[in-house]
N, C-alpha and C. Protein backbone atom coordinates (compact mmCIF):
# COMPACT_ATOMS: atom_id res chain seq x y z
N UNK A 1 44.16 -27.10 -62.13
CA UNK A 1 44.30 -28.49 -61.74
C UNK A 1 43.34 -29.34 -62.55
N UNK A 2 42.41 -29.86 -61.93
CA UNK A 2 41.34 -30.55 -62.84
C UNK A 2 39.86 -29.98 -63.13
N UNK A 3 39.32 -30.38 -64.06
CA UNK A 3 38.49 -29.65 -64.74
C UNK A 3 37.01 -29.99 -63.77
N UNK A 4 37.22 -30.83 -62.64
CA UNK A 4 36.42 -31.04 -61.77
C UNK A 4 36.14 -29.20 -60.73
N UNK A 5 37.79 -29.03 -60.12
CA UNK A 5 37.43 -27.79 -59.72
C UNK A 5 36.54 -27.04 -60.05
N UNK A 6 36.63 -26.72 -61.57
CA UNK A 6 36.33 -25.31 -61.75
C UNK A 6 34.68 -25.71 -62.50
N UNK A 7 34.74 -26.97 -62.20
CA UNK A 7 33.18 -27.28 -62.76
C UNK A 7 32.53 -27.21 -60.83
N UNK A 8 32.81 -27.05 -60.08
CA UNK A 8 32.37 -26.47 -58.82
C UNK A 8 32.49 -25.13 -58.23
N UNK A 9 32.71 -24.36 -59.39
CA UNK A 9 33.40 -23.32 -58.87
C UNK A 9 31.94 -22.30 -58.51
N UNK A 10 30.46 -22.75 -59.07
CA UNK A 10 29.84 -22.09 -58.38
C UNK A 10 28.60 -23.28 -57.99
N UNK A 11 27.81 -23.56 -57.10
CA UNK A 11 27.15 -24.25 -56.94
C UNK A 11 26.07 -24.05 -57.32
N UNK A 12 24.94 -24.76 -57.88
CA UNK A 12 23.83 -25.01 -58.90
C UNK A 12 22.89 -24.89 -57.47
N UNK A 13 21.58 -23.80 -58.34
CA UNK A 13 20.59 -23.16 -57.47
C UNK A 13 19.78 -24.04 -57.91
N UNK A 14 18.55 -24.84 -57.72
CA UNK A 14 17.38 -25.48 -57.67
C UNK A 14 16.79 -23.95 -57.44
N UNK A 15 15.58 -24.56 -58.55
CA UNK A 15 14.20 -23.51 -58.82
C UNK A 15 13.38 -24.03 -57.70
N UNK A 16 12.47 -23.25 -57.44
CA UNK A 16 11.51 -23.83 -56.43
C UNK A 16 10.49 -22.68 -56.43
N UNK A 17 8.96 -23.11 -56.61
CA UNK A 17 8.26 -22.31 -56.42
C UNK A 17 8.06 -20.68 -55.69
N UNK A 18 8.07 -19.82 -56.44
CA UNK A 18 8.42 -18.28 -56.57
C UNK A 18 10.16 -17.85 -56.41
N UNK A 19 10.49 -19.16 -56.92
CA UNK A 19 12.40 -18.61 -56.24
C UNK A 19 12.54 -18.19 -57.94
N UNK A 20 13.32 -17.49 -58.07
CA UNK A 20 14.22 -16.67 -59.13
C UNK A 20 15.41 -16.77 -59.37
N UNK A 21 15.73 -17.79 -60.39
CA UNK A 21 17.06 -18.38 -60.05
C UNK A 21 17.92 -17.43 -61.21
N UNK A 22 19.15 -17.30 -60.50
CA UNK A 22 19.74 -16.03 -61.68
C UNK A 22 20.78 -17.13 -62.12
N UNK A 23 21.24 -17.16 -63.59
CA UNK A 23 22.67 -18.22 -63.88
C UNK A 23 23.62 -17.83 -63.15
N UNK A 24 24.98 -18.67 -63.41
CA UNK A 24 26.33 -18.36 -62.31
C UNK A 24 26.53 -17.32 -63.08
N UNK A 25 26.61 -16.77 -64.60
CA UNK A 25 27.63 -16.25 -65.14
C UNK A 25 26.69 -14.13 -64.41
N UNK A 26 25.39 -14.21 -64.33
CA UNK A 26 24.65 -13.24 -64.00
C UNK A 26 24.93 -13.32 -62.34
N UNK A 27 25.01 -14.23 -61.74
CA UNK A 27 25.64 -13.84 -59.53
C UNK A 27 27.04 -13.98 -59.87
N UNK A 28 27.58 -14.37 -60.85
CA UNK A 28 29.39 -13.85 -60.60
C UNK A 28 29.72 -12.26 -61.30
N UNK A 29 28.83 -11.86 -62.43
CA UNK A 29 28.85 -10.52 -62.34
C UNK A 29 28.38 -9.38 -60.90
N UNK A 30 27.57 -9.70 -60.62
CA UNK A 30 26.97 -9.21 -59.46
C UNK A 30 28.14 -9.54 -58.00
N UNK A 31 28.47 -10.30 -58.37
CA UNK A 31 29.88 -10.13 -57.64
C UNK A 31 30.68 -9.59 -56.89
N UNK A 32 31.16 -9.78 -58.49
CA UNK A 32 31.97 -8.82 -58.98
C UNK A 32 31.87 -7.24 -58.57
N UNK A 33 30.97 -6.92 -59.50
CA UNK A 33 30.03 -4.99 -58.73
C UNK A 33 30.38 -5.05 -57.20
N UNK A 34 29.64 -5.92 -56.49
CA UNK A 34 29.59 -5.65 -55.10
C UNK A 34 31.27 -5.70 -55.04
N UNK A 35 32.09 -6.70 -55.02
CA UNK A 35 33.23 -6.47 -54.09
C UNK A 35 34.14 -5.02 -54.84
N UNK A 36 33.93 -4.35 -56.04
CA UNK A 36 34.52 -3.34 -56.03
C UNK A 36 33.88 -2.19 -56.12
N UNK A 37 32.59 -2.45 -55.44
CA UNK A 37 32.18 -1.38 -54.51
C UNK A 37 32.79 -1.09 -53.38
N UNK A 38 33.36 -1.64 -53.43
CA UNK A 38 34.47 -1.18 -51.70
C UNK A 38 35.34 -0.12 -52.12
N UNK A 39 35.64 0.00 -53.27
CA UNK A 39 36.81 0.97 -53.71
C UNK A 39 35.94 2.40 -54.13
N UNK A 40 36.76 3.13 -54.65
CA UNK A 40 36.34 4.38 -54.91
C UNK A 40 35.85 4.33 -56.22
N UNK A 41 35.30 4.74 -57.33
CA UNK A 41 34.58 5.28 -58.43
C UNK A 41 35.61 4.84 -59.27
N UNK A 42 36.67 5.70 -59.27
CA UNK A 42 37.98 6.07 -60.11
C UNK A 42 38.93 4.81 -59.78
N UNK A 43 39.17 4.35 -58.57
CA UNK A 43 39.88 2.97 -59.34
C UNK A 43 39.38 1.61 -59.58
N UNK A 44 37.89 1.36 -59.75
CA UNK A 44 37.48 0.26 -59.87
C UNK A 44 37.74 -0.06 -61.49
N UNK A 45 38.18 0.62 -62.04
CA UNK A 45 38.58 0.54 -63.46
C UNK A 45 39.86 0.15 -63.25
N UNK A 46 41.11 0.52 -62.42
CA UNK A 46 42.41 -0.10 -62.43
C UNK A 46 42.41 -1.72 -61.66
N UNK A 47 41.09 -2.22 -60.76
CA UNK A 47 40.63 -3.57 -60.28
C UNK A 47 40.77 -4.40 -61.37
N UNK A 48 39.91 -3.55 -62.12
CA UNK A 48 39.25 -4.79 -63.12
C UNK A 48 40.64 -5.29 -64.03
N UNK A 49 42.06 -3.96 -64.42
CA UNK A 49 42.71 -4.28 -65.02
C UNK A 49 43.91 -5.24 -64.33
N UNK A 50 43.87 -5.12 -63.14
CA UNK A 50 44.49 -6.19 -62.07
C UNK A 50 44.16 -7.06 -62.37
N UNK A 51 42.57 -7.46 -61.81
CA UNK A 51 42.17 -8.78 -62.13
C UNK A 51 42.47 -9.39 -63.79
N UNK A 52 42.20 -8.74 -64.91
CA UNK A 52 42.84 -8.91 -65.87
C UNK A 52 44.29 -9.37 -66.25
N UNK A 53 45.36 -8.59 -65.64
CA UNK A 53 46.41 -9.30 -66.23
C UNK A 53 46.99 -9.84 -64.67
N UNK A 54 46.78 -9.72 -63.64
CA UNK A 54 47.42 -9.80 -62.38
C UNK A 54 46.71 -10.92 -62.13
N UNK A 55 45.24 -11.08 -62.20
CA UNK A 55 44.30 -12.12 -61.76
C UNK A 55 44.11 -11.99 -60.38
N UNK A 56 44.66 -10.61 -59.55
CA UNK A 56 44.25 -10.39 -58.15
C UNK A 56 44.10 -8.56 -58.40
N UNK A 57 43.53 -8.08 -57.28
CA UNK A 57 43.48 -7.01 -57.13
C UNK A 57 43.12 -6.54 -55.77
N UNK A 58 43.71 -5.30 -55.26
CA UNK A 58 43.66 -5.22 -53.88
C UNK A 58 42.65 -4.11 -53.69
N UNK A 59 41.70 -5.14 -52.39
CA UNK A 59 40.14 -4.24 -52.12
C UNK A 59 40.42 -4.50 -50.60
N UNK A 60 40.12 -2.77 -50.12
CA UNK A 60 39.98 -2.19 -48.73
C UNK A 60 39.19 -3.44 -48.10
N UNK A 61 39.60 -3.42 -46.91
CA UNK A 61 38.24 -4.75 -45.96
C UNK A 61 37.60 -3.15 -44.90
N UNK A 62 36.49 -3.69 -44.43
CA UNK A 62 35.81 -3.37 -43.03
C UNK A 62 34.86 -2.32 -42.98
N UNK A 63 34.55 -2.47 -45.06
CA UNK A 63 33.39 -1.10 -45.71
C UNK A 63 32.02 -2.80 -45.55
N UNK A 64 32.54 -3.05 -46.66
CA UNK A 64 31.53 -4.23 -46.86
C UNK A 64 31.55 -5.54 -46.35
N UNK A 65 32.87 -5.90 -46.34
CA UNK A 65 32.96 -7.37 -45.34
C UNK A 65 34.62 -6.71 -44.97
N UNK A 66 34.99 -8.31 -43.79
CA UNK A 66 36.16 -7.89 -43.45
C UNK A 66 36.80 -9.18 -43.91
N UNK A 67 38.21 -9.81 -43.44
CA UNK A 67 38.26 -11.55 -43.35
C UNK A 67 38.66 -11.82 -42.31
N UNK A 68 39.33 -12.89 -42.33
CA UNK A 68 39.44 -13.63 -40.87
C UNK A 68 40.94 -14.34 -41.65
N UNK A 69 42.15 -14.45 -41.11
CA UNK A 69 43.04 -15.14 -42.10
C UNK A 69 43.73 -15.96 -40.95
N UNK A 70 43.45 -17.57 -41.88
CA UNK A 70 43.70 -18.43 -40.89
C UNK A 70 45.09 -19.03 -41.80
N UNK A 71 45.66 -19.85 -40.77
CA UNK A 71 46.82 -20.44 -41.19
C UNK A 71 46.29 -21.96 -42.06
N UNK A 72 47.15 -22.55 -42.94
CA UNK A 72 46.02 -23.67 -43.69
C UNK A 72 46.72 -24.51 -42.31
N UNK A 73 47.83 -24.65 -41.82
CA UNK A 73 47.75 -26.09 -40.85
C UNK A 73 46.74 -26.05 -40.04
N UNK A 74 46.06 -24.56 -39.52
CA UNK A 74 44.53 -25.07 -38.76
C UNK A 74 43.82 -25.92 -39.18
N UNK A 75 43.48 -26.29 -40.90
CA UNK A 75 42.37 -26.40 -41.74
C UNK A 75 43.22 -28.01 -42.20
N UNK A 76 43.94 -28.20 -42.30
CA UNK A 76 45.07 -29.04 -42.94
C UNK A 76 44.74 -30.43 -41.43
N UNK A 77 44.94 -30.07 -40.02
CA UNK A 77 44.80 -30.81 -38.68
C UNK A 77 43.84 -31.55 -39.09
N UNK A 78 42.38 -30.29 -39.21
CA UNK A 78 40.90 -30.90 -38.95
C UNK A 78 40.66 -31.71 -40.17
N UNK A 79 41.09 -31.06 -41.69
CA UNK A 79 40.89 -32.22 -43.06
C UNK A 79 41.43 -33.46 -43.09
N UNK A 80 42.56 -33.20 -42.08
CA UNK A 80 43.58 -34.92 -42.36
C UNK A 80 44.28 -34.36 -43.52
N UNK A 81 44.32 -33.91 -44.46
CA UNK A 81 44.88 -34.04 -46.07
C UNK A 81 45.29 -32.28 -45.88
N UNK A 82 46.95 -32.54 -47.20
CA UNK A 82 47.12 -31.16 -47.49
C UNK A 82 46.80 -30.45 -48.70
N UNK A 83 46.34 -31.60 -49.33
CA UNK A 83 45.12 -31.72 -51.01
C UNK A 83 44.42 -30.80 -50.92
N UNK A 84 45.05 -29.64 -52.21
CA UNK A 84 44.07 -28.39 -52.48
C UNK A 84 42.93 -29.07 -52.50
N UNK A 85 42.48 -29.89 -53.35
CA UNK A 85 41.03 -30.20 -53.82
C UNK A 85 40.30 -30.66 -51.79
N UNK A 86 41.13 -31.30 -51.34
CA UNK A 86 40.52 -32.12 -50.10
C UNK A 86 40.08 -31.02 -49.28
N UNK A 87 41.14 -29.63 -48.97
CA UNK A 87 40.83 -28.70 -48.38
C UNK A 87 39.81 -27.89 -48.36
N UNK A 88 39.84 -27.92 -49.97
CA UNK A 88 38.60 -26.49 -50.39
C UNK A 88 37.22 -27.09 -50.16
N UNK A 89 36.77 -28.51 -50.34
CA UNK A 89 36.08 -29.38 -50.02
C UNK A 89 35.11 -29.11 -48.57
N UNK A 90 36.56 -29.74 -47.73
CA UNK A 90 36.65 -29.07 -46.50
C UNK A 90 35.89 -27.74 -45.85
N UNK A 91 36.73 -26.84 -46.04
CA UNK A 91 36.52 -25.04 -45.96
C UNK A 91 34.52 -25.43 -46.79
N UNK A 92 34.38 -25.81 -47.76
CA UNK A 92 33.41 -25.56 -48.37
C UNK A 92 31.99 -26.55 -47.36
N UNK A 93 32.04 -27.07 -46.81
CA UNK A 93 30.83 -27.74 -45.99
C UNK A 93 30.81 -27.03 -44.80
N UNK A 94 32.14 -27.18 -44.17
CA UNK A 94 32.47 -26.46 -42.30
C UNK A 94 32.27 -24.99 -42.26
N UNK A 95 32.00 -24.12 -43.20
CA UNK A 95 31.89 -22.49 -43.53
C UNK A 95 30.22 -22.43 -44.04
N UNK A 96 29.91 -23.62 -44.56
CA UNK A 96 28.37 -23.45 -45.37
C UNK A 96 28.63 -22.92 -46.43
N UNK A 97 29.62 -22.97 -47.01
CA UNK A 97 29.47 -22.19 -48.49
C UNK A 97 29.75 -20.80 -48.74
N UNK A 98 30.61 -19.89 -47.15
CA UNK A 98 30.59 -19.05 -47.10
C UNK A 98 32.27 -18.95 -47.88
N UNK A 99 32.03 -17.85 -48.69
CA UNK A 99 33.50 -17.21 -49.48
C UNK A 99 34.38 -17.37 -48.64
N UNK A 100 36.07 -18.24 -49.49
CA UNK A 100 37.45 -18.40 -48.67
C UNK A 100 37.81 -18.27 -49.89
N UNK A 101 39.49 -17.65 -49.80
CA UNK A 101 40.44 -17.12 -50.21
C UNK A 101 41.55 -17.87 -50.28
N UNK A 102 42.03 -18.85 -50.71
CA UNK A 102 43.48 -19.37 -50.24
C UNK A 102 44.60 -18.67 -50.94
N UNK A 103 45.99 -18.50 -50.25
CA UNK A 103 47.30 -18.06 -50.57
C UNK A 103 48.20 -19.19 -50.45
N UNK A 104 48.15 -20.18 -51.31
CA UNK A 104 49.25 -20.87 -51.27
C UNK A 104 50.41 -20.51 -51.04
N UNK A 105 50.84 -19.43 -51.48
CA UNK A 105 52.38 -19.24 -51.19
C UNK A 105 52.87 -18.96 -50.02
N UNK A 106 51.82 -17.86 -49.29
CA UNK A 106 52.45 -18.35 -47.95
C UNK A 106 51.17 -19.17 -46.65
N UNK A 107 50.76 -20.14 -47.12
CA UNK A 107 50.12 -21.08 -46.89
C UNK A 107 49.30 -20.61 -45.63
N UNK A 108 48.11 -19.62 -46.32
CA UNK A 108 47.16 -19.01 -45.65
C UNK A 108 45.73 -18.47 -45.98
N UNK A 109 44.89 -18.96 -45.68
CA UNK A 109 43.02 -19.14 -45.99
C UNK A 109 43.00 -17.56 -44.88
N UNK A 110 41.94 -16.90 -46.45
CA UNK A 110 41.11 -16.22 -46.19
C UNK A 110 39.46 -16.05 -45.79
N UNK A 111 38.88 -16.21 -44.56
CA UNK A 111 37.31 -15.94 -44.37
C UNK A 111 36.86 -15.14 -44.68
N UNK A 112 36.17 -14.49 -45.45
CA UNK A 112 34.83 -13.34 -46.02
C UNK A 112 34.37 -13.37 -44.65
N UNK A 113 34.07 -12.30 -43.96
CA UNK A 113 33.11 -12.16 -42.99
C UNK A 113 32.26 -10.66 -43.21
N UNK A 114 31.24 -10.89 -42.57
CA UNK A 114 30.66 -9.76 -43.05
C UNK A 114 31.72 -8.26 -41.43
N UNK A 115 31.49 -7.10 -42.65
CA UNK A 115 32.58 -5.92 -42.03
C UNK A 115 32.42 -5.78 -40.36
N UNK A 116 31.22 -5.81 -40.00
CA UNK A 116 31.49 -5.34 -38.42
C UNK A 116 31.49 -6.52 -37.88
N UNK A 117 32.39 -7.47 -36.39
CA UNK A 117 32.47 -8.13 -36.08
C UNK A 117 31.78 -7.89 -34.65
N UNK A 118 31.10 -9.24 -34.23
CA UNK A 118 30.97 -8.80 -32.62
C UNK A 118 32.24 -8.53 -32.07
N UNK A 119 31.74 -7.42 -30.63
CA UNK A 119 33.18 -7.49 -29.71
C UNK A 119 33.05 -8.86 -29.23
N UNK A 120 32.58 -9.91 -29.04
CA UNK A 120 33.04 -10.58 -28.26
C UNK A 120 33.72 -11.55 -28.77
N UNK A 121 33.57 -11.35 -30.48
CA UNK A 121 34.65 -11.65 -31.57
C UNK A 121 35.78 -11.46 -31.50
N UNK A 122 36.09 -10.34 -31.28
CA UNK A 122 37.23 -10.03 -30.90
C UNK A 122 37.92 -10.01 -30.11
N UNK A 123 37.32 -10.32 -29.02
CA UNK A 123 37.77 -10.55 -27.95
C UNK A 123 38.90 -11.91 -28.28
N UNK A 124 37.74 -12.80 -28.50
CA UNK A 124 38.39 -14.10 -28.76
C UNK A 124 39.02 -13.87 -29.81
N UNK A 125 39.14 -13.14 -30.85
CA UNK A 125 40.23 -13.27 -31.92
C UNK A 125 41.62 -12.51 -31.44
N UNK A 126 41.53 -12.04 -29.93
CA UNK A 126 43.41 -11.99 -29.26
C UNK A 126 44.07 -13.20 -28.73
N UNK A 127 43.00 -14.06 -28.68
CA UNK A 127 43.41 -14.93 -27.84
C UNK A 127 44.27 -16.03 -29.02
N UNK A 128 43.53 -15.96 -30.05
CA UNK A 128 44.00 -16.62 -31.91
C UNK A 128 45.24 -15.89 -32.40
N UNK A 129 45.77 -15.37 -31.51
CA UNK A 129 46.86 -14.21 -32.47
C UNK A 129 47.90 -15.33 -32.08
N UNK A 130 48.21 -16.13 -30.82
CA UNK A 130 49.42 -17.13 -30.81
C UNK A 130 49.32 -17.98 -32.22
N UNK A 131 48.08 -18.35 -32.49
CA UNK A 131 47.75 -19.22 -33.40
C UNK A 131 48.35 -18.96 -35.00
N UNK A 132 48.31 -17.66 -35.22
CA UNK A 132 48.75 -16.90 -36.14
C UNK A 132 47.34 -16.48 -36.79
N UNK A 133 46.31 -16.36 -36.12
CA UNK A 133 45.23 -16.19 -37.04
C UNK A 133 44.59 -14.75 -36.78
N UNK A 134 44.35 -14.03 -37.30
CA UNK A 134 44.06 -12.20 -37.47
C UNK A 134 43.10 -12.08 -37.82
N UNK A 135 42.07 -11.14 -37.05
CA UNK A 135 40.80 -10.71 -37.92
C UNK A 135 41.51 -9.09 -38.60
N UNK A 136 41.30 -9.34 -39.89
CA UNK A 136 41.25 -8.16 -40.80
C UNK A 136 40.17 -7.16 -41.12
N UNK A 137 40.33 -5.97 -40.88
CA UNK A 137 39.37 -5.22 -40.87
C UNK A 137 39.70 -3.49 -41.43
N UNK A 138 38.97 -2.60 -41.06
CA UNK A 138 38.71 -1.03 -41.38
C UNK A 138 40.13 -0.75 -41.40
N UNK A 139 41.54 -0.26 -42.57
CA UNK A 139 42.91 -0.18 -42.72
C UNK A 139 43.38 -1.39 -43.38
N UNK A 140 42.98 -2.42 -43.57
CA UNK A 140 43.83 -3.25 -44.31
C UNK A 140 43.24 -3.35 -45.61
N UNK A 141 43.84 -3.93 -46.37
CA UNK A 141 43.57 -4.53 -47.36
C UNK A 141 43.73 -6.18 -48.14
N UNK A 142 43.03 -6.35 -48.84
CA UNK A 142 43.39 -7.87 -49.20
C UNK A 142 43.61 -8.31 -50.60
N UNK A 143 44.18 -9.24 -50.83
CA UNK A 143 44.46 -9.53 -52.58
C UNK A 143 43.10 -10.24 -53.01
N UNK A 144 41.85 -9.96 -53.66
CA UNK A 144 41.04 -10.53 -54.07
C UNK A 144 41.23 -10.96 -55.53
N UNK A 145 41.19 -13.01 -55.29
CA UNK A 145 41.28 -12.92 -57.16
C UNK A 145 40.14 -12.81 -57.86
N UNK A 146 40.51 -12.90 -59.22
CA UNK A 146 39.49 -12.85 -59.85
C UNK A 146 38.07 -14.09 -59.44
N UNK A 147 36.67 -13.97 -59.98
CA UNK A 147 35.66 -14.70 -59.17
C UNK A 147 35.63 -15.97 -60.16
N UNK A 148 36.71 -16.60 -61.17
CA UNK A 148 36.91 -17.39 -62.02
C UNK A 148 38.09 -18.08 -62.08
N UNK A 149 38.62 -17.74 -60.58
CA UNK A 149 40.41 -17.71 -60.05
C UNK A 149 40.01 -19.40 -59.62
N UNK A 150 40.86 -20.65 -59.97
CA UNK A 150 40.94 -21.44 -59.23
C UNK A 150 42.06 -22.12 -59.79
N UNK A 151 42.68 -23.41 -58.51
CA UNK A 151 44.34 -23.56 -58.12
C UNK A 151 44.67 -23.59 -59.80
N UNK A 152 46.26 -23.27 -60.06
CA UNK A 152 46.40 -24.22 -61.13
C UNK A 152 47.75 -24.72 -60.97
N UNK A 153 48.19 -25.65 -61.47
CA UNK A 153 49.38 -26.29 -61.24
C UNK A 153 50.71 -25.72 -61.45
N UNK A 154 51.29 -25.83 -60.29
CA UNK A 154 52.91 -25.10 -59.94
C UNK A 154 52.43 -23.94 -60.06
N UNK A 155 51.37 -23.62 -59.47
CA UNK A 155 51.91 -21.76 -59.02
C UNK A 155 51.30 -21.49 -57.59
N UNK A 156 51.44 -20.64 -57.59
CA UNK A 156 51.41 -20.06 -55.90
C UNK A 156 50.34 -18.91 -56.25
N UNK A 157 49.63 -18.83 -57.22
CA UNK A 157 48.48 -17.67 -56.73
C UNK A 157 47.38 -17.67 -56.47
N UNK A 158 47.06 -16.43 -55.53
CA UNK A 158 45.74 -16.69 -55.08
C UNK A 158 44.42 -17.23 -55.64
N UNK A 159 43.17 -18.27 -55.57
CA UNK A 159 42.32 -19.01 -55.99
C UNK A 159 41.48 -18.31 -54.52
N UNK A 160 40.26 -18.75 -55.21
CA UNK A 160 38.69 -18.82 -54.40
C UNK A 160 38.86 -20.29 -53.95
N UNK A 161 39.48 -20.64 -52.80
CA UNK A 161 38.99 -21.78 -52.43
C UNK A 161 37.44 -22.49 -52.23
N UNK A 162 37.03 -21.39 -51.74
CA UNK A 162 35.40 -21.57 -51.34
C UNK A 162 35.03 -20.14 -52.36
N UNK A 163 34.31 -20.33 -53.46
CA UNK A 163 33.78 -19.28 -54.31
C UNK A 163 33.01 -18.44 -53.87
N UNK A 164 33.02 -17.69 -53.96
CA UNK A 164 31.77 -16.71 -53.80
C UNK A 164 30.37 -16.61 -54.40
N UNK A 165 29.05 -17.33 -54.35
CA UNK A 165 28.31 -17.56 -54.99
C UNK A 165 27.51 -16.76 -55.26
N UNK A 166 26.90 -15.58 -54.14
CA UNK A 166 26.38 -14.74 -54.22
C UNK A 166 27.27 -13.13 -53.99
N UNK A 167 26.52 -11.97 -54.23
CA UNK A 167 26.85 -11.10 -53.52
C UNK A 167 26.62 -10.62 -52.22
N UNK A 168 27.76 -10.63 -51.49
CA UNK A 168 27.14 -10.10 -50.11
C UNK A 168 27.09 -11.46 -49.17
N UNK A 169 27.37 -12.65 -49.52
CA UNK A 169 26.91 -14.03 -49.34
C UNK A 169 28.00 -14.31 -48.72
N UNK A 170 28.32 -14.11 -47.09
CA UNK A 170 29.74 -14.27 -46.45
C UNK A 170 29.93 -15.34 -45.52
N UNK A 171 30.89 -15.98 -44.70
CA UNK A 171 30.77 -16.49 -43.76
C UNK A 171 30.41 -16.37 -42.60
N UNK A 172 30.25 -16.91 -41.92
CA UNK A 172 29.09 -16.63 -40.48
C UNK A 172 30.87 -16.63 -39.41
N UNK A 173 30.31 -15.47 -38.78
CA UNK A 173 31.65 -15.34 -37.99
C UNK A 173 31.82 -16.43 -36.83
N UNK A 174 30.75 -16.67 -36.20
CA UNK A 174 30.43 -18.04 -35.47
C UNK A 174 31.11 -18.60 -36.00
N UNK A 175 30.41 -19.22 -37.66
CA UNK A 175 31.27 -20.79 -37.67
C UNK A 175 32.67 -20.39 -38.05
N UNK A 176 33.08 -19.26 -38.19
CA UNK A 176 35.01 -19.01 -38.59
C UNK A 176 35.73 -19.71 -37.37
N UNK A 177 34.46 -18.64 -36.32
CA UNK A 177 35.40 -19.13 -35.23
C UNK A 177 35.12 -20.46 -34.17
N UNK A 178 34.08 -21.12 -34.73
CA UNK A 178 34.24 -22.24 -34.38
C UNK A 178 35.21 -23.75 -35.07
N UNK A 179 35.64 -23.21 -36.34
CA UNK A 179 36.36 -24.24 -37.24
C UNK A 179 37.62 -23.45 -36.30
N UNK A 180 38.20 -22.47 -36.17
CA UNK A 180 39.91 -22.15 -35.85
C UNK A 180 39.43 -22.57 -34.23
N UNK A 181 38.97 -23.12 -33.61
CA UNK A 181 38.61 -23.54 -32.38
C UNK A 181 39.29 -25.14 -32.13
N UNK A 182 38.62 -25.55 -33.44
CA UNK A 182 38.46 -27.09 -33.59
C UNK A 182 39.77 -27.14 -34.19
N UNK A 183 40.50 -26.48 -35.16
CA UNK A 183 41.82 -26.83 -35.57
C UNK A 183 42.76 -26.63 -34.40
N UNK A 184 42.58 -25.43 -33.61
CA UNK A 184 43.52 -25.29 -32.41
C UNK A 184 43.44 -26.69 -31.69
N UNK A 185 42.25 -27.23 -31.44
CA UNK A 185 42.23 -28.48 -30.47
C UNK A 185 43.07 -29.72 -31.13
N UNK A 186 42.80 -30.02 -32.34
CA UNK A 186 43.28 -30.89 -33.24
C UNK A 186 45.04 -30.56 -33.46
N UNK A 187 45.34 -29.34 -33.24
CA UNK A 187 46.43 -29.15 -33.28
C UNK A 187 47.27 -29.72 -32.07
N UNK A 188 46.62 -29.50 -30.67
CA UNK A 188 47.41 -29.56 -29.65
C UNK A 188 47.39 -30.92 -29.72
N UNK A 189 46.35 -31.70 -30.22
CA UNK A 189 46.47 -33.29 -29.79
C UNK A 189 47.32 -33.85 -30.53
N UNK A 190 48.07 -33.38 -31.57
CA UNK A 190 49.01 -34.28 -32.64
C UNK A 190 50.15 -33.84 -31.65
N UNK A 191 50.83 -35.55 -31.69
CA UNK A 191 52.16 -35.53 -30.94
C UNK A 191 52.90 -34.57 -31.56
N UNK A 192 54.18 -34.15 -30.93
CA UNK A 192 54.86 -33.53 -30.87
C UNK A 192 56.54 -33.95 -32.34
N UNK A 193 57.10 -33.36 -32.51
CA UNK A 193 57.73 -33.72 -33.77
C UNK A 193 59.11 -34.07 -33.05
């Protein structure tokens, strides 16, 4: 899309006395490593060639993180706007910066959460299943794009809505499930069609 995106695609660290600031291109390698550490030895070499010509590649959830996959009209209610740029915006303040996934094609945001969830997470994530929203975990898998993936015009593939800045650097399951809280409410209040 515009060259604004992908000039946000990782957010700029301020130095600060004894901090150690690593460049984006050195925490998007590091990444990288971490999320296909989830896989085995032997196919993190067929990842990398996914991400290469596929620009996605599919990594086990519920070793290292799990997600949370929300529908975008949750996220779409609370933004007002159906503007990739307005959304990711969005997702990117109400998460803190924690890693999202979008699937345009079938118009559905991925949460990074870290792998074990509270039960009482889950609890409340049966109650989200009318909603269409699933916590993903230990048996599934997910399409991760590449960490340089963002929208581009007329296509439908997966982008880092919310980038991944660090390794290991996930969303807080709290605030997942306090944003699909606030879209459910926002949902029920829009009249009816």
């Amino acid at each position: 899309m515009t060259s604004d995106h992908s000039q946000r695609a990782s957010r700029p660290v301020e130095a600060a006395p004894g901090l150690l600031v690593h460049p984006t291109t050195d925490r998007r390698l590091a990444s990288e490593h971490w999320l296909l550490s989830t896989l085995p030895a032997l196919l993190r070499h067929r990842a990398r060639l996914e991400w290469k010509q596929h620009h996605v590649a599919m990594m086990p959830l519920g070793t290292l993180f799990s997600a949370v996959r929300i529908p975008s009209r949750l996220v779409v209610a609370l933004a007002g706007s159906s503007e990739a740029d307005c959304l990711d915006a969005f997702l990117a303040e109400a998460l803190g910066g924690g890693p999202v996934i979008s699937d345009p094609r079938f118009s559905r945001l991925y949460a990074l959460v870290p792998a074990r969830m509270s039960a009482t997470l889950h609890q409340v994530a049966d109650t989200w299943r009318a909603l269409e929203v699933e916590c993903l975990g230990r048996g599934s898998y997910l399409g991760v794009p590449r960490l340089d993936a963002v929208p581009r015009e007329h296509a439908f593939a997966c982008y880092w809505s919310v980038p991944m800045d660090s390794a290991a650097m996930l969303c807080s399951p709290l605030t997942v499930a306090r944003l699909i809280a606030a879209g459910k409410h926002c949902l029920a209040m829009e009249p009816e069609a």
